[in-house]
PDB file of N, CA and C in Angstrom:
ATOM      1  N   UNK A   1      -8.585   0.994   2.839  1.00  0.00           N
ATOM      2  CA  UNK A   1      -7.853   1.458   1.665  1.00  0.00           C
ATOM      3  C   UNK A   1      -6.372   1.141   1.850  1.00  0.00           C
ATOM      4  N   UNK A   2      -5.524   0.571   0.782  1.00  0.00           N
ATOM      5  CA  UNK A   2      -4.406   0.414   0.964  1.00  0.00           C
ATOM      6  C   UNK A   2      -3.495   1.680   1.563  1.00  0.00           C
ATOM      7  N   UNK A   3      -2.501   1.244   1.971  1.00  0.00           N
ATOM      8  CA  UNK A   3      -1.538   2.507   1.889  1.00  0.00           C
ATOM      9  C   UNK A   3      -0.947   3.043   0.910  1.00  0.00           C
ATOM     10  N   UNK A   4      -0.429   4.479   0.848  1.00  0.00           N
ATOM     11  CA  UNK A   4       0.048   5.102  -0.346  1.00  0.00           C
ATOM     12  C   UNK A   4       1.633   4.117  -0.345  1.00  0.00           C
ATOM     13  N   UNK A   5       1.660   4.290  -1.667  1.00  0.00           N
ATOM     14  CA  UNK A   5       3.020   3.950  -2.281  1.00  0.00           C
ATOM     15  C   UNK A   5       3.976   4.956  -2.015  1.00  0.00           C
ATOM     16  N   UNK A   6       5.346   4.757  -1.537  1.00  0.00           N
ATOM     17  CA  UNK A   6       6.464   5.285  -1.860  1.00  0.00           C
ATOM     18  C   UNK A   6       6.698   6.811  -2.423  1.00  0.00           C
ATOM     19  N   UNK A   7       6.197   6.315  -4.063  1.00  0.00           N
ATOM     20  CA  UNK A   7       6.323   7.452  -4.746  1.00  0.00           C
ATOM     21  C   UNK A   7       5.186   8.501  -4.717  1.00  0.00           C
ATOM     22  N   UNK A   8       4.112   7.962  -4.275  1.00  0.00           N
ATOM     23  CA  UNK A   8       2.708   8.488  -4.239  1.00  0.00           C
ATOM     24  C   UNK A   8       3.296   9.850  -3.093  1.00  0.00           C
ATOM     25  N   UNK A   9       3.546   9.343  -1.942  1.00  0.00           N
ATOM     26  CA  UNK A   9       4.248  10.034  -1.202  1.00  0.00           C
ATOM     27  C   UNK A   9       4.915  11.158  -1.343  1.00  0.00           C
ATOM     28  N   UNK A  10       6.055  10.961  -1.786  1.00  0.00           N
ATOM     29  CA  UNK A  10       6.808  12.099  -2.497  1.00  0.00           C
ATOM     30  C   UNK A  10       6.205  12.821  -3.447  1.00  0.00           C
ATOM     31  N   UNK A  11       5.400  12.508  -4.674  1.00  0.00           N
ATOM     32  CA  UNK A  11       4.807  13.260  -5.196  1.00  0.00           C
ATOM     33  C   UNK A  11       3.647  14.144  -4.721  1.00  0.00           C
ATOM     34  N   UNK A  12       3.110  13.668  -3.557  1.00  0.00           N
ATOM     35  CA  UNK A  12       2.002  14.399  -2.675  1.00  0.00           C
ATOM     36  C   UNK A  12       2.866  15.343  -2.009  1.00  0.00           C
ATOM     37  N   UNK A  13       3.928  15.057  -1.725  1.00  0.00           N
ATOM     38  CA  UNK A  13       4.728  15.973  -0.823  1.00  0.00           C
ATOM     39  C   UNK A  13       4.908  15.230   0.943  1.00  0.00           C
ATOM     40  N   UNK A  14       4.062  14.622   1.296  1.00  0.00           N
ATOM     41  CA  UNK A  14       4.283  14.397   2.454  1.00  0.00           C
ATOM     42  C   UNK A  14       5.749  13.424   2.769  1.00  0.00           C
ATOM     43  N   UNK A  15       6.343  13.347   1.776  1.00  0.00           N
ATOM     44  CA  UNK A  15       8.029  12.723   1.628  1.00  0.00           C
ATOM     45  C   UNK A  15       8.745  13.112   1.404  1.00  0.00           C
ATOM     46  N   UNK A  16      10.331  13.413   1.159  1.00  0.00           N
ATOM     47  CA  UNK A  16      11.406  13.476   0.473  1.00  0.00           C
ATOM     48  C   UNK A  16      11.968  12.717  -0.560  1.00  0.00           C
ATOM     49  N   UNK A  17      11.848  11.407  -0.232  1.00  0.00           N
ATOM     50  CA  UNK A  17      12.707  10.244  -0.467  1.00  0.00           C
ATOM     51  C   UNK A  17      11.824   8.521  -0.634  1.00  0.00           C
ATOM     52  N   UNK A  18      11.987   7.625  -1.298  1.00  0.00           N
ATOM     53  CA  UNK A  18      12.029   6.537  -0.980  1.00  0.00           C
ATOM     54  C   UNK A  18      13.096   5.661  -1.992  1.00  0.00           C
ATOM     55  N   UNK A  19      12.948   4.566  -1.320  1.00  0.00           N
ATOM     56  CA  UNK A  19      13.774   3.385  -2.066  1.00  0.00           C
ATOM     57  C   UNK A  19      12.866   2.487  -2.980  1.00  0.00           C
ATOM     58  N   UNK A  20      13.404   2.029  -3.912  1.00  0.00           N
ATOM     59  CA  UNK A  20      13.239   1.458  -5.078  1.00  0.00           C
ATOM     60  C   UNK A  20      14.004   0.603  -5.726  1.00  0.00           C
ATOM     61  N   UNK A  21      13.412  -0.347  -6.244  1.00  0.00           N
ATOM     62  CA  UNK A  21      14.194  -0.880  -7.415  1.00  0.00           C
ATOM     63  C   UNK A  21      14.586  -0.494  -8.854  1.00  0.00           C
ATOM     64  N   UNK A  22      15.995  -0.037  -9.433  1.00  0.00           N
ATOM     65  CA  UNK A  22      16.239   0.556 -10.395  1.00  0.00           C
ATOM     66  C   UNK A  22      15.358   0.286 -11.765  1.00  0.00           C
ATOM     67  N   UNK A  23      15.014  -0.729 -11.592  1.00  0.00           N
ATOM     68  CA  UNK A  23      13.010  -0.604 -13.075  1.00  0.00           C
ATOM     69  C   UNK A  23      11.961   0.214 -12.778  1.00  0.00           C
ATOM     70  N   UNK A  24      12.026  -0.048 -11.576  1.00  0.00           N
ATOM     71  CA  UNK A  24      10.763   0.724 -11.195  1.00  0.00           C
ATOM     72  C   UNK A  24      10.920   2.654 -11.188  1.00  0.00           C
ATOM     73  N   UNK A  25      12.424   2.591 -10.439  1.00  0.00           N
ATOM     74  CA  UNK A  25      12.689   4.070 -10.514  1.00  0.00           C
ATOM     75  C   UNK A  25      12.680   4.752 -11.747  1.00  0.00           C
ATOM     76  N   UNK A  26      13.345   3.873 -13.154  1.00  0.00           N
ATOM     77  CA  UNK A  26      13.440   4.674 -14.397  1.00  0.00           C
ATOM     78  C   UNK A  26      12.382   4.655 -15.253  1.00  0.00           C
ATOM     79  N   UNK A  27      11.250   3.529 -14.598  1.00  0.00           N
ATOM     80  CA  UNK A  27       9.850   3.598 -14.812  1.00  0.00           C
ATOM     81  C   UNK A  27       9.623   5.359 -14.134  1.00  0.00           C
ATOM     82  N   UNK A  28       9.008   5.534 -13.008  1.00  0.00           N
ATOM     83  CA  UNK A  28       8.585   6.228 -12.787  1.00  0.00           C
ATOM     84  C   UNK A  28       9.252   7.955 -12.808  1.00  0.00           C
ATOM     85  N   UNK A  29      10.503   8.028 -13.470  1.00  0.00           N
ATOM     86  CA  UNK A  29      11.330   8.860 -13.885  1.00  0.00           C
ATOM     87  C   UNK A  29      10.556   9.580 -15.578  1.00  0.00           C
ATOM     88  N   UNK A  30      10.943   8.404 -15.831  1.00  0.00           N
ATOM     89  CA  UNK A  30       9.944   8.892 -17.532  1.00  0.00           C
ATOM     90  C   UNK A  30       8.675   9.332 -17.319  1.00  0.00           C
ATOM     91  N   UNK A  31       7.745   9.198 -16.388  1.00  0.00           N
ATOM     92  CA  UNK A  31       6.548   9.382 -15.976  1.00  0.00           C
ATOM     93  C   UNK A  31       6.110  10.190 -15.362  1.00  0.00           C
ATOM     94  N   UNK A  32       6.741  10.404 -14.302  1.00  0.00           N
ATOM     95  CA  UNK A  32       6.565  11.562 -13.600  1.00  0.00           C
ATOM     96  C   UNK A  32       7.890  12.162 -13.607  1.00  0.00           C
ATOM     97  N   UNK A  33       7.826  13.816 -14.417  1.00  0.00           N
ATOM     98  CA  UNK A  33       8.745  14.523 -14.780  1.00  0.00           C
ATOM     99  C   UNK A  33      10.137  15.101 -13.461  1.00  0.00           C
ATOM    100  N   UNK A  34       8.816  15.321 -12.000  1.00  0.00           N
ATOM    101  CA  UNK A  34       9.289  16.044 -11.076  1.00  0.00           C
ATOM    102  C   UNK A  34       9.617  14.535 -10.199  1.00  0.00           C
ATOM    103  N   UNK A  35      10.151  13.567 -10.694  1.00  0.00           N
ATOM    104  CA  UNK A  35      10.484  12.709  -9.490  1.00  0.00           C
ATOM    105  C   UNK A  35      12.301  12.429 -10.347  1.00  0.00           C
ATOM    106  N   UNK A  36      13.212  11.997  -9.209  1.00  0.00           N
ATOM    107  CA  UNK A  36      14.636  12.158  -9.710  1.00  0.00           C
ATOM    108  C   UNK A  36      15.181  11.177  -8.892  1.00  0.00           C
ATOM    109  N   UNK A  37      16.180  10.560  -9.860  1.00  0.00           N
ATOM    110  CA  UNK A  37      17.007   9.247  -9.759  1.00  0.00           C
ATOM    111  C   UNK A  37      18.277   9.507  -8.598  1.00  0.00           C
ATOM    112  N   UNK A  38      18.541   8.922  -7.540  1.00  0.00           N
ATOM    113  CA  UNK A  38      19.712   9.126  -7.458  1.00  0.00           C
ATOM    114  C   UNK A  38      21.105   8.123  -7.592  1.00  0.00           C
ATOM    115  N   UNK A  39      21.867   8.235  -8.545  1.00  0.00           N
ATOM    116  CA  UNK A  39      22.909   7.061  -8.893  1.00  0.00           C
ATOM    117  C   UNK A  39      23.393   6.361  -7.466  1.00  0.00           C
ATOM    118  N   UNK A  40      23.384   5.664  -7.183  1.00  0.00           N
ATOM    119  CA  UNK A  40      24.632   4.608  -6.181  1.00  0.00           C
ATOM    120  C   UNK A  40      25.508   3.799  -7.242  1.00  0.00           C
ATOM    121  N   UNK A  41      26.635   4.136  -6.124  1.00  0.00           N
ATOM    122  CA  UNK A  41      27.738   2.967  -6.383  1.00  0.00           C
ATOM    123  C   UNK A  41      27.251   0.866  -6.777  1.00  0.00           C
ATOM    124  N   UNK A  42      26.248   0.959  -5.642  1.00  0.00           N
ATOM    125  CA  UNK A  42      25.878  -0.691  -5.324  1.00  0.00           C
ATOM    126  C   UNK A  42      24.760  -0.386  -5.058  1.00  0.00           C
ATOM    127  N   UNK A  43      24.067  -1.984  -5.696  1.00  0.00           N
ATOM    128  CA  UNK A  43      22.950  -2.534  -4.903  1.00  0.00           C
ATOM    129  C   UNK A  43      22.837  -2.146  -3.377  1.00  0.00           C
ATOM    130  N   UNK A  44      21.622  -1.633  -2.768  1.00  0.00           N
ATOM    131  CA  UNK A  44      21.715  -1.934  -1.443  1.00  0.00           C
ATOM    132  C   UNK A  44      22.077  -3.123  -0.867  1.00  0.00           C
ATOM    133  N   UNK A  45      21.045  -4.043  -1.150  1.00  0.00           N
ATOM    134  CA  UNK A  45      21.093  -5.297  -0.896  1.00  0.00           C
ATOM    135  C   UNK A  45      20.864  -6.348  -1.740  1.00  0.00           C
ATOM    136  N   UNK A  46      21.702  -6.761  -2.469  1.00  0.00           N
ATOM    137  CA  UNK A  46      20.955  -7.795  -3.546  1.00  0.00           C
ATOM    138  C   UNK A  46      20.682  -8.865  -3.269  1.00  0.00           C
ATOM    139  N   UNK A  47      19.268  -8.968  -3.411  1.00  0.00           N
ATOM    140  CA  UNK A  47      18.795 -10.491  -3.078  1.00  0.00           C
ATOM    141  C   UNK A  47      18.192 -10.916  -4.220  1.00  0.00           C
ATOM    142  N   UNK A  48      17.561 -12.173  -4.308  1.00  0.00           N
ATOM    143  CA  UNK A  48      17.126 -12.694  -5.196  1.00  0.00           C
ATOM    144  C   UNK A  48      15.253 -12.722  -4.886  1.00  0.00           C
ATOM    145  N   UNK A  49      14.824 -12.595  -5.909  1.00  0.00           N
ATOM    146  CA  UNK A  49      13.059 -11.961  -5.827  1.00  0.00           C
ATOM    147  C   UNK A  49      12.576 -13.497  -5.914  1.00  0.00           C
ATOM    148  N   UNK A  50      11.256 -13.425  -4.793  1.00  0.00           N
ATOM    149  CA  UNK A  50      10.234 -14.239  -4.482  1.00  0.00           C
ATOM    150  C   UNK A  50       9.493 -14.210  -5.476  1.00  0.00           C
ATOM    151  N   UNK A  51       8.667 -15.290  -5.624  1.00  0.00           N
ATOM    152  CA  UNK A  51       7.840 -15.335  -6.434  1.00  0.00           C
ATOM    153  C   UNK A  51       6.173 -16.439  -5.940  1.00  0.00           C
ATOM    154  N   UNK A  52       5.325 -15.787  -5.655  1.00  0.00           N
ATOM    155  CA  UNK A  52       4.425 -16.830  -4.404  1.00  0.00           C
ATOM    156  C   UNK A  52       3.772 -17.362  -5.665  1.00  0.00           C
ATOM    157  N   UNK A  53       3.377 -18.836  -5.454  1.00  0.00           N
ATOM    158  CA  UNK A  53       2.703 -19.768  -6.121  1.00  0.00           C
ATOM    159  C   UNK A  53       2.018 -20.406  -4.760  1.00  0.00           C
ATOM    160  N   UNK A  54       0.664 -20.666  -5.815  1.00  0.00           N
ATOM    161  CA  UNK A  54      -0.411 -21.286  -5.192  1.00  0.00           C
ATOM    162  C   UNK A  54       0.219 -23.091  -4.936  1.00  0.00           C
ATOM    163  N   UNK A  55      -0.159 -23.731  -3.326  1.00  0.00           N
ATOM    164  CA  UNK A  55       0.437 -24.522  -3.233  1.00  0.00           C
ATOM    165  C   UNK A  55      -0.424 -26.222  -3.714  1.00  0.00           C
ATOM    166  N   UNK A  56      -1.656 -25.308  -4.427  1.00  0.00           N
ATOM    167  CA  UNK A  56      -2.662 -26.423  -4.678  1.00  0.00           C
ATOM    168  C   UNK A  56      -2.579 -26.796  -6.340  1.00  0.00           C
ATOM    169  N   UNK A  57      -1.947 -26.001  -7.214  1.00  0.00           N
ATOM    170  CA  UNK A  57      -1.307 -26.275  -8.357  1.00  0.00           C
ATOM    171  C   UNK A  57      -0.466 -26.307  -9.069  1.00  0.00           C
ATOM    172  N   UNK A  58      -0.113 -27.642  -8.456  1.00  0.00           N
ATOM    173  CA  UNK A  58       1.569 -28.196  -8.884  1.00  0.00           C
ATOM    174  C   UNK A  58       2.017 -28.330 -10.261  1.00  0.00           C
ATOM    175  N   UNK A  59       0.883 -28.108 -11.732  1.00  0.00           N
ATOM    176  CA  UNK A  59       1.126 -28.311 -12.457  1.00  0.00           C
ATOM    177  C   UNK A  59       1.829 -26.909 -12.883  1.00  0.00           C
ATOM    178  N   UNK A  60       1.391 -25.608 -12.858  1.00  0.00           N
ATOM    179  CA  UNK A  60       1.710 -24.498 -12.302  1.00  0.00           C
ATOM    180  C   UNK A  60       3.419 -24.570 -11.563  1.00  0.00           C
ATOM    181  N   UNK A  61       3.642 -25.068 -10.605  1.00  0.00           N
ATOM    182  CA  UNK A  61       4.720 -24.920  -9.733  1.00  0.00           C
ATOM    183  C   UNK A  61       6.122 -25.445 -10.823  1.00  0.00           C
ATOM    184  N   UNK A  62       4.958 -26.770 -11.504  1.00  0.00           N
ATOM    185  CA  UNK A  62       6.315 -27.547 -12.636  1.00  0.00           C
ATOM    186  C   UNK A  62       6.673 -26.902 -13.169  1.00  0.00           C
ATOM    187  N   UNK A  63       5.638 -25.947 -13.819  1.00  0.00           N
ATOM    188  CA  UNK A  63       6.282 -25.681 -14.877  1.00  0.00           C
ATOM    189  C   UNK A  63       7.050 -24.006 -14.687  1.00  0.00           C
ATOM    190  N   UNK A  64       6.825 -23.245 -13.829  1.00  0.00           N
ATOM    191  CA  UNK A  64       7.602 -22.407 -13.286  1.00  0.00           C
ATOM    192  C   UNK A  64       8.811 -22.763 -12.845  1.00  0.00           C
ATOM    193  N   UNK A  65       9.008 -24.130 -11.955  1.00  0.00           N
ATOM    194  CA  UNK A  65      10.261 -24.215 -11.780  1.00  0.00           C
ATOM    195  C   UNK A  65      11.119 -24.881 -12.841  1.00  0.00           C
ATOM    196  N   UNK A  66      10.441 -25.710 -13.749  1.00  0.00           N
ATOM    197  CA  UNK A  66      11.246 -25.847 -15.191  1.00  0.00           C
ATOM    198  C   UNK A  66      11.844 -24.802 -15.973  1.00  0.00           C
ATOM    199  N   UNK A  67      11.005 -23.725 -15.840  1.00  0.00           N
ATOM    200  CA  UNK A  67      11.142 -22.154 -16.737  1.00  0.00           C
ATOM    201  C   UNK A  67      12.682 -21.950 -15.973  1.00  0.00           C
ATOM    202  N   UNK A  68      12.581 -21.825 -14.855  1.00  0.00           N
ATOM    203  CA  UNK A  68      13.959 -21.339 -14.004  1.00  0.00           C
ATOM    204  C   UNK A  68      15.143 -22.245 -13.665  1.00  0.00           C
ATOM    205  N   UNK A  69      14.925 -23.599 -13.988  1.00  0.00           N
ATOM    206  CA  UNK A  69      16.021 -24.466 -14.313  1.00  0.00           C
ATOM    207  C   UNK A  69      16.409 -24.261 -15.711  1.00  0.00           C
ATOM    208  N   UNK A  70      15.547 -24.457 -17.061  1.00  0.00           N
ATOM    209  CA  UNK A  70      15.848 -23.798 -18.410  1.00  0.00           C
ATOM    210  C   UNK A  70      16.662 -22.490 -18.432  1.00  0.00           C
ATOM    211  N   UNK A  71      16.099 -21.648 -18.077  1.00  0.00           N
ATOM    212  CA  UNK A  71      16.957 -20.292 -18.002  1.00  0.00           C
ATOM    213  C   UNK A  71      18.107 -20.274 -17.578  1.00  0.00           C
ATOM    214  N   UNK A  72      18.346 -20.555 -16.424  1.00  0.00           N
ATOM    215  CA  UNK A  72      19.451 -20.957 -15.222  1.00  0.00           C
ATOM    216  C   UNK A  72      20.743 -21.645 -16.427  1.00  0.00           C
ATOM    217  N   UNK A  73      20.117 -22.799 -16.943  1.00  0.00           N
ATOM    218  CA  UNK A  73      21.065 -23.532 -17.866  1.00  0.00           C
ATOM    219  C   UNK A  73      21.699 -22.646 -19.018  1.00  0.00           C
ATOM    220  N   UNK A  74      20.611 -21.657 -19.639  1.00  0.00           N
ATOM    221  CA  UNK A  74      21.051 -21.077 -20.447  1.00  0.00           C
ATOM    222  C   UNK A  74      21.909 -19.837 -20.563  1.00  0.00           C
ATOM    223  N   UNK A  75      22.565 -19.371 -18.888  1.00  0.00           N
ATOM    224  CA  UNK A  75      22.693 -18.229 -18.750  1.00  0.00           C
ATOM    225  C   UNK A  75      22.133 -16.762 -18.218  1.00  0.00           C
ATOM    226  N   UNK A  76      20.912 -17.290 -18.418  1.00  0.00           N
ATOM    227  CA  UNK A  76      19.929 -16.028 -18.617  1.00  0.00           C
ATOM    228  C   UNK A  76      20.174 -15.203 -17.860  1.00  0.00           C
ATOM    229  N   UNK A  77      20.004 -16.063 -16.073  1.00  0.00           N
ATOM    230  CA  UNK A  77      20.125 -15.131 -14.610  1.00  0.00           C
ATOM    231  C   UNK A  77      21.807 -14.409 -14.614  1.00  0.00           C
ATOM    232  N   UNK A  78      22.840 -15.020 -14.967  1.00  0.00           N
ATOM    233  CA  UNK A  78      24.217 -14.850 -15.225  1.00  0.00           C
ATOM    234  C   UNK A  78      24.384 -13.200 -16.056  1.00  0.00           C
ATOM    235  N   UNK A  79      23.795 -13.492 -17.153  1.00  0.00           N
ATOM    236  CA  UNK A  79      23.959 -12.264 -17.980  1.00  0.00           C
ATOM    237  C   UNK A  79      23.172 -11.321 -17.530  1.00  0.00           C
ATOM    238  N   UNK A  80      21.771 -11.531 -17.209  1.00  0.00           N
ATOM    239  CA  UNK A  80      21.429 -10.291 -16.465  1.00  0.00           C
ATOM    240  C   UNK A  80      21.822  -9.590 -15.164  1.00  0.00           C
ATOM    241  N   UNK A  81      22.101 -10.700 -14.270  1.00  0.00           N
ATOM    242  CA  UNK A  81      22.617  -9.860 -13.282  1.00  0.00           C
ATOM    243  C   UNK A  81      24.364  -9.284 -13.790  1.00  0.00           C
ATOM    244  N   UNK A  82      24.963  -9.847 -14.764  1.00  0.00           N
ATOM    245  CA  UNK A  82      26.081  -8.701 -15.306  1.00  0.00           C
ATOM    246  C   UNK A  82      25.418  -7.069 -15.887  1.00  0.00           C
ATOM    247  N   UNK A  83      24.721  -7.639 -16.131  1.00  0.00           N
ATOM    248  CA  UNK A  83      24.133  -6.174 -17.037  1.00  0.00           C
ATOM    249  C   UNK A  83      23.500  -5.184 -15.988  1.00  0.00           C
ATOM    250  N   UNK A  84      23.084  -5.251 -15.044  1.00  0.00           N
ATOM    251  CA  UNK A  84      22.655  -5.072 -13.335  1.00  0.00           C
ATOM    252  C   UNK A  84      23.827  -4.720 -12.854  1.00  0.00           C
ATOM    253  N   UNK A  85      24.858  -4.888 -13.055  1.00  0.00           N
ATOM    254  CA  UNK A  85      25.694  -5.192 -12.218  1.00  0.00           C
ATOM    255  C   UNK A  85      26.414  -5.795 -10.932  1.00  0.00           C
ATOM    256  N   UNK A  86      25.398  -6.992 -10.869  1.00  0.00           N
ATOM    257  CA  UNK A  86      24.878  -7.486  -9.528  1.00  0.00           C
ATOM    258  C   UNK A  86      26.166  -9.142  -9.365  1.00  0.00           C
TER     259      UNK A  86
END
């Protein structure tokens, strides 16, 4: 059986605390009433998110990495990470 999640944790009680990504936290904020946000100043660490592709379909790989050269051109990553504050 997998391991419990993070929040699974805390809501069972056997936690206090975990870390998260701010979607996921204000996801699970609206959702579960008794779980609570805490503001920071900064990103812990901002990195940029993986994304695993299968290495046997390149037609797949094209066109994912076209999607992220398109975007890239248009701003997209720019304005969101302003809005992030990242």
């Amino acid at each position: 059986e997998a391991p419990a999640r993070g929040f699974q944790e805390v809501l069972s009680g056997r936690a206090d605390v975990f870390v998260t990504s701010n979607i996921e936290g204000s996801t699970l904020v609206q959702k579960f009433p008794n779980v609570r946000q805490i503001e920071v100043e900064a990103a812990r660490a901002p990195t940029p998110i993986a994304m695993l592709l299968p290495q046997g379909d390149q037609v797949w790989i094209n066109y994912v990495n076209s999607w992220i050269e398109l975007r890239q051109a248009q701003g997209f990553f720019a304005q969101t990470g302003a809005k992030w504050g990242l």
